[in-house]
PDB file of N, CA and C in Angstrom:
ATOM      1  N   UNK A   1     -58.321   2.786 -46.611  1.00  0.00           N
ATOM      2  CA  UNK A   1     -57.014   3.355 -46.211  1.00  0.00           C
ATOM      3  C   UNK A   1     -57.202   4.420 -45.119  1.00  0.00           C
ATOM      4  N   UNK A   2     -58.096   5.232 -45.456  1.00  0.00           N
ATOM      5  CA  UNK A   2     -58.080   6.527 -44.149  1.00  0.00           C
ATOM      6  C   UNK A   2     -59.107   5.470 -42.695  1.00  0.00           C
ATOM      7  N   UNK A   3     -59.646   4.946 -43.238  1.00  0.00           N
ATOM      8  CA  UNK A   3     -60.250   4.219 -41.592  1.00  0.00           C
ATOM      9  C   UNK A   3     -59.115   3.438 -40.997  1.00  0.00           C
ATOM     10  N   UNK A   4     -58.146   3.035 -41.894  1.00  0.00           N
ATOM     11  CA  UNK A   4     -56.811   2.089 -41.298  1.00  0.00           C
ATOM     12  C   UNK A   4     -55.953   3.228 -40.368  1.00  0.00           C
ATOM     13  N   UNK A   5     -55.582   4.870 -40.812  1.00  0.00           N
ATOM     14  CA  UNK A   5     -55.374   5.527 -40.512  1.00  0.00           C
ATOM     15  C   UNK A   5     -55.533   5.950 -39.446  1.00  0.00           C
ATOM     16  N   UNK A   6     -56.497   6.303 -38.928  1.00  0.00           N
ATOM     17  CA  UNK A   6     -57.927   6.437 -38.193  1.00  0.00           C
ATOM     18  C   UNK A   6     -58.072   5.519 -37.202  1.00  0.00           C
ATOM     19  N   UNK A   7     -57.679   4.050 -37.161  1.00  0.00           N
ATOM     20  CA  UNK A   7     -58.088   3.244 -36.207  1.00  0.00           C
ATOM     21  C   UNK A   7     -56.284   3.192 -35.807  1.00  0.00           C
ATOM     22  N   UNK A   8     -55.790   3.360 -36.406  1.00  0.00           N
ATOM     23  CA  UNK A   8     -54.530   3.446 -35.466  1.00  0.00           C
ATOM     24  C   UNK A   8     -53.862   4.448 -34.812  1.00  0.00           C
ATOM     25  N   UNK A   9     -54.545   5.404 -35.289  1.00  0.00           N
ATOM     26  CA  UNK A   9     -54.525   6.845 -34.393  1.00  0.00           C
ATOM     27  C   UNK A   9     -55.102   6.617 -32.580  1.00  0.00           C
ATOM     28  N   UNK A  10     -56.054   5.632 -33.309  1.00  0.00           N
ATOM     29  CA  UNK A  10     -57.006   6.082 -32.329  1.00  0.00           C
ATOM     30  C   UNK A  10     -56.502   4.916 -31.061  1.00  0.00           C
ATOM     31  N   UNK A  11     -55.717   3.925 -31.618  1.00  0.00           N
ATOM     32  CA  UNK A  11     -55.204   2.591 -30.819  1.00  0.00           C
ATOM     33  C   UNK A  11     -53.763   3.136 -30.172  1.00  0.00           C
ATOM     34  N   UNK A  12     -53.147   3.934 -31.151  1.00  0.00           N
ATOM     35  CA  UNK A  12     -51.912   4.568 -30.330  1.00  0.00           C
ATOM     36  C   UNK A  12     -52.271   5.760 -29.552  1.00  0.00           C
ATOM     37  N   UNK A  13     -53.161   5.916 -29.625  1.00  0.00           N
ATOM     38  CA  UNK A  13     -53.950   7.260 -28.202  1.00  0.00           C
ATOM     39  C   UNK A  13     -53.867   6.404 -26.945  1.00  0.00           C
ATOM     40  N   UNK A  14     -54.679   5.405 -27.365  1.00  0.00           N
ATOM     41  CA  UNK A  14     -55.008   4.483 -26.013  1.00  0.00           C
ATOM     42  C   UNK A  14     -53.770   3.666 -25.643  1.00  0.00           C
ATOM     43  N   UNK A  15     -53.250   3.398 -25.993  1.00  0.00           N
ATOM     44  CA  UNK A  15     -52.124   2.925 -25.946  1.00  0.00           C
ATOM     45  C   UNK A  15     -51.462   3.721 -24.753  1.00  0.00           C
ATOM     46  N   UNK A  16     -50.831   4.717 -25.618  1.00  0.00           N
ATOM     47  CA  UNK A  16     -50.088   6.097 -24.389  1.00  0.00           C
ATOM     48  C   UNK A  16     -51.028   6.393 -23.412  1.00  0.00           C
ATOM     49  N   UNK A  17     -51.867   6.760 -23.465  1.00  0.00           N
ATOM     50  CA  UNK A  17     -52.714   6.833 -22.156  1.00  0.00           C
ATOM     51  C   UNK A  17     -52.594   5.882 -21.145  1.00  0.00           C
ATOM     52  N   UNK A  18     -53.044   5.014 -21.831  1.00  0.00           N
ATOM     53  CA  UNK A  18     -52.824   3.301 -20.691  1.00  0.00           C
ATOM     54  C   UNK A  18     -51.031   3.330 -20.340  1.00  0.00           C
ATOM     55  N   UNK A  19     -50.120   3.639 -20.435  1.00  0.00           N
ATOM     56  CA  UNK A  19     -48.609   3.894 -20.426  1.00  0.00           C
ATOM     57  C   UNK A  19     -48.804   4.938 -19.211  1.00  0.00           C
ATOM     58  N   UNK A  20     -49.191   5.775 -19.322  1.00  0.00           N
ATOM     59  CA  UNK A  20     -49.121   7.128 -18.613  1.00  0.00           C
ATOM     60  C   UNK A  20     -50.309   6.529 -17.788  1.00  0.00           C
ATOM     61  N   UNK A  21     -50.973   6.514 -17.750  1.00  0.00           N
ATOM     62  CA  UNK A  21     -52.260   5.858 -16.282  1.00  0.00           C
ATOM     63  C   UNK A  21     -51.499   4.770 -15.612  1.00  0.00           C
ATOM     64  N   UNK A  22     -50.477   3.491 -16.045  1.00  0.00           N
ATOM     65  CA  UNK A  22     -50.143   2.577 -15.673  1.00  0.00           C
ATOM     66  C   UNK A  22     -49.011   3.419 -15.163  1.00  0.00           C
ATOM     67  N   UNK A  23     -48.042   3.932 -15.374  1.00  0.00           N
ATOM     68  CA  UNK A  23     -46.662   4.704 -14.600  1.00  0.00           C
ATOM     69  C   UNK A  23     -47.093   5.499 -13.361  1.00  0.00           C
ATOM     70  N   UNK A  24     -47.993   6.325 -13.531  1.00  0.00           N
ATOM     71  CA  UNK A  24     -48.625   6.995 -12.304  1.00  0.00           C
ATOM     72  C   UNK A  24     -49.184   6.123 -11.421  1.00  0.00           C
ATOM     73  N   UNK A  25     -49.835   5.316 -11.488  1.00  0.00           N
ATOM     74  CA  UNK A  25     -50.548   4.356 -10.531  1.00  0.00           C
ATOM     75  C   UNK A  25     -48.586   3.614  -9.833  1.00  0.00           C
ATOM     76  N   UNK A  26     -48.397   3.069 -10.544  1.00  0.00           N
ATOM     77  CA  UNK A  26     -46.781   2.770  -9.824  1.00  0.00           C
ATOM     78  C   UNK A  26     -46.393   3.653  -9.257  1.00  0.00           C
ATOM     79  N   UNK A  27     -45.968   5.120 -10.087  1.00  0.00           N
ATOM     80  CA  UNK A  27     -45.479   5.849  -8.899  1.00  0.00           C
ATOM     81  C   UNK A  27     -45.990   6.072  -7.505  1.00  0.00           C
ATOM     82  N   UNK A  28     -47.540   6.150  -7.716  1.00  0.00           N
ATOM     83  CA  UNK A  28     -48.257   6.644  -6.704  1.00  0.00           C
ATOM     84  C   UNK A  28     -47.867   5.048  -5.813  1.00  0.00           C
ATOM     85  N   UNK A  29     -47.893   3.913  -5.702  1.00  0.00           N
ATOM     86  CA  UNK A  29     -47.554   3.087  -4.870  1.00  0.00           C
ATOM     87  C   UNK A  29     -46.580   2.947  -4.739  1.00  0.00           C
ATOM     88  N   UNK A  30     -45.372   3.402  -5.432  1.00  0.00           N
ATOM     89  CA  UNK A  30     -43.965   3.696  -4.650  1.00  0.00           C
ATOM     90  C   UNK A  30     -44.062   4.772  -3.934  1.00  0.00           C
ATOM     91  N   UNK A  31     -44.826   5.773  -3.593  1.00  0.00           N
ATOM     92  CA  UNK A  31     -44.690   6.266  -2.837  1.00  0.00           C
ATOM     93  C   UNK A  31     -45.961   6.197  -1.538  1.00  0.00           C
ATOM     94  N   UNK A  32     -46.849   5.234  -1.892  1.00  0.00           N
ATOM     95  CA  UNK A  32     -47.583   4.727  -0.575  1.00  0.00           C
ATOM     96  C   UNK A  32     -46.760   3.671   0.741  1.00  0.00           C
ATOM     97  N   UNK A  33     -45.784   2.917  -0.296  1.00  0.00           N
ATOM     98  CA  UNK A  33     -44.513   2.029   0.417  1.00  0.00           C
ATOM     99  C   UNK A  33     -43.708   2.895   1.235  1.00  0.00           C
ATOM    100  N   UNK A  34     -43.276   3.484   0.558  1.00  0.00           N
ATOM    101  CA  UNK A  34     -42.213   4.329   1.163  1.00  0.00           C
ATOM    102  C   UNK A  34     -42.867   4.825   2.213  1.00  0.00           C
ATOM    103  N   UNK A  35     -44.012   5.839   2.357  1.00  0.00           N
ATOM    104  CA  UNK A  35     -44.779   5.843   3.353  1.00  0.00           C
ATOM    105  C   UNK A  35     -45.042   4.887   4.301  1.00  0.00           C
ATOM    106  N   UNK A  36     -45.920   3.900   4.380  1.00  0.00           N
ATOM    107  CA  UNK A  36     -45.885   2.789   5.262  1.00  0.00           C
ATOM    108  C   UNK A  36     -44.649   2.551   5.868  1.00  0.00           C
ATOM    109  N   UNK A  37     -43.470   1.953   4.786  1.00  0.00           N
ATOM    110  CA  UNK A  37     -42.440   1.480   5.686  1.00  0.00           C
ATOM    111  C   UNK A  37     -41.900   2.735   6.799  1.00  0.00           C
ATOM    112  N   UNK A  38     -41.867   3.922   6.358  1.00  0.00           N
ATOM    113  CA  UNK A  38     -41.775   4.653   7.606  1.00  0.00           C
ATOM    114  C   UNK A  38     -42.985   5.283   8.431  1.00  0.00           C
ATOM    115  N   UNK A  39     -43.789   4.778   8.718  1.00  0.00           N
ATOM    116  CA  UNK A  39     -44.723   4.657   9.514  1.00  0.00           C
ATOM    117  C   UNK A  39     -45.505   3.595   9.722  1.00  0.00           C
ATOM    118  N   UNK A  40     -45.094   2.277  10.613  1.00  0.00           N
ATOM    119  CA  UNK A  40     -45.448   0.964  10.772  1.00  0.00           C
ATOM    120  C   UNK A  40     -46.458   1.203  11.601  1.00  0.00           C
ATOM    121  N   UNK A  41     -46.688   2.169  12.732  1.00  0.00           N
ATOM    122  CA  UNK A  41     -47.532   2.060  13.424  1.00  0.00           C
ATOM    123  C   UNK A  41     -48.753   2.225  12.734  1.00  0.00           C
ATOM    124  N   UNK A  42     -48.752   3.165  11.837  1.00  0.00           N
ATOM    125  CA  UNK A  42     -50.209   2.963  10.868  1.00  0.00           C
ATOM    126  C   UNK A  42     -50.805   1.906  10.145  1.00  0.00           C
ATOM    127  N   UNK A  43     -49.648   1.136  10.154  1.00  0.00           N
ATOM    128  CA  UNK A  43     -49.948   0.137   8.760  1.00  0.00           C
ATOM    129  C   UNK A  43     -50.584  -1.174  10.422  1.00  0.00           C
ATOM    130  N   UNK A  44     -50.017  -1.003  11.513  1.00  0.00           N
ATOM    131  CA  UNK A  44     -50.706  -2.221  12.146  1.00  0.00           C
ATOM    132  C   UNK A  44     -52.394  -1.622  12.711  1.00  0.00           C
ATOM    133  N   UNK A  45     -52.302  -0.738  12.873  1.00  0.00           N
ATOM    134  CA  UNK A  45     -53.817  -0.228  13.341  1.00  0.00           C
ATOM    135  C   UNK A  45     -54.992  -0.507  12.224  1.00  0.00           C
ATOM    136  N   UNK A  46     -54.216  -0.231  10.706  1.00  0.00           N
ATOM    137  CA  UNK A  46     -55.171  -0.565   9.673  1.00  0.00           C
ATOM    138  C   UNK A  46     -55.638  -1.507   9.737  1.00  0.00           C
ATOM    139  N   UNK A  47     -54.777  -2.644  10.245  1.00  0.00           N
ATOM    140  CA  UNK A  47     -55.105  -4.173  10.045  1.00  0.00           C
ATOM    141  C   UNK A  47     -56.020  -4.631  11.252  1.00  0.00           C
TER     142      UNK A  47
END
């Protein structure tokens, strides 16, 4: 019973983490887009 406890503590940690690492990584590329689209000239030199 307490290792059942215990392993789901430990699965809903990772869980939210992976939630919160996965939302930031989106935000952070909604705001790399938004960037690019107003600055095209950067985005063709990259290429």
């Amino acid at each position: 019973m307490i290792k059942d406890t215990i392993n789901i503590k430990i699965i809903t940690n990772y869980f939210f983490k992976n939630i919160l690492i996965l939302s930031l990584l989106s935000f952070t590329n909604k705001l790399l887009t938004k960037e690019k689209k107003n600055q095209p000239e950067n985005e063709i030199s990259m290429v």
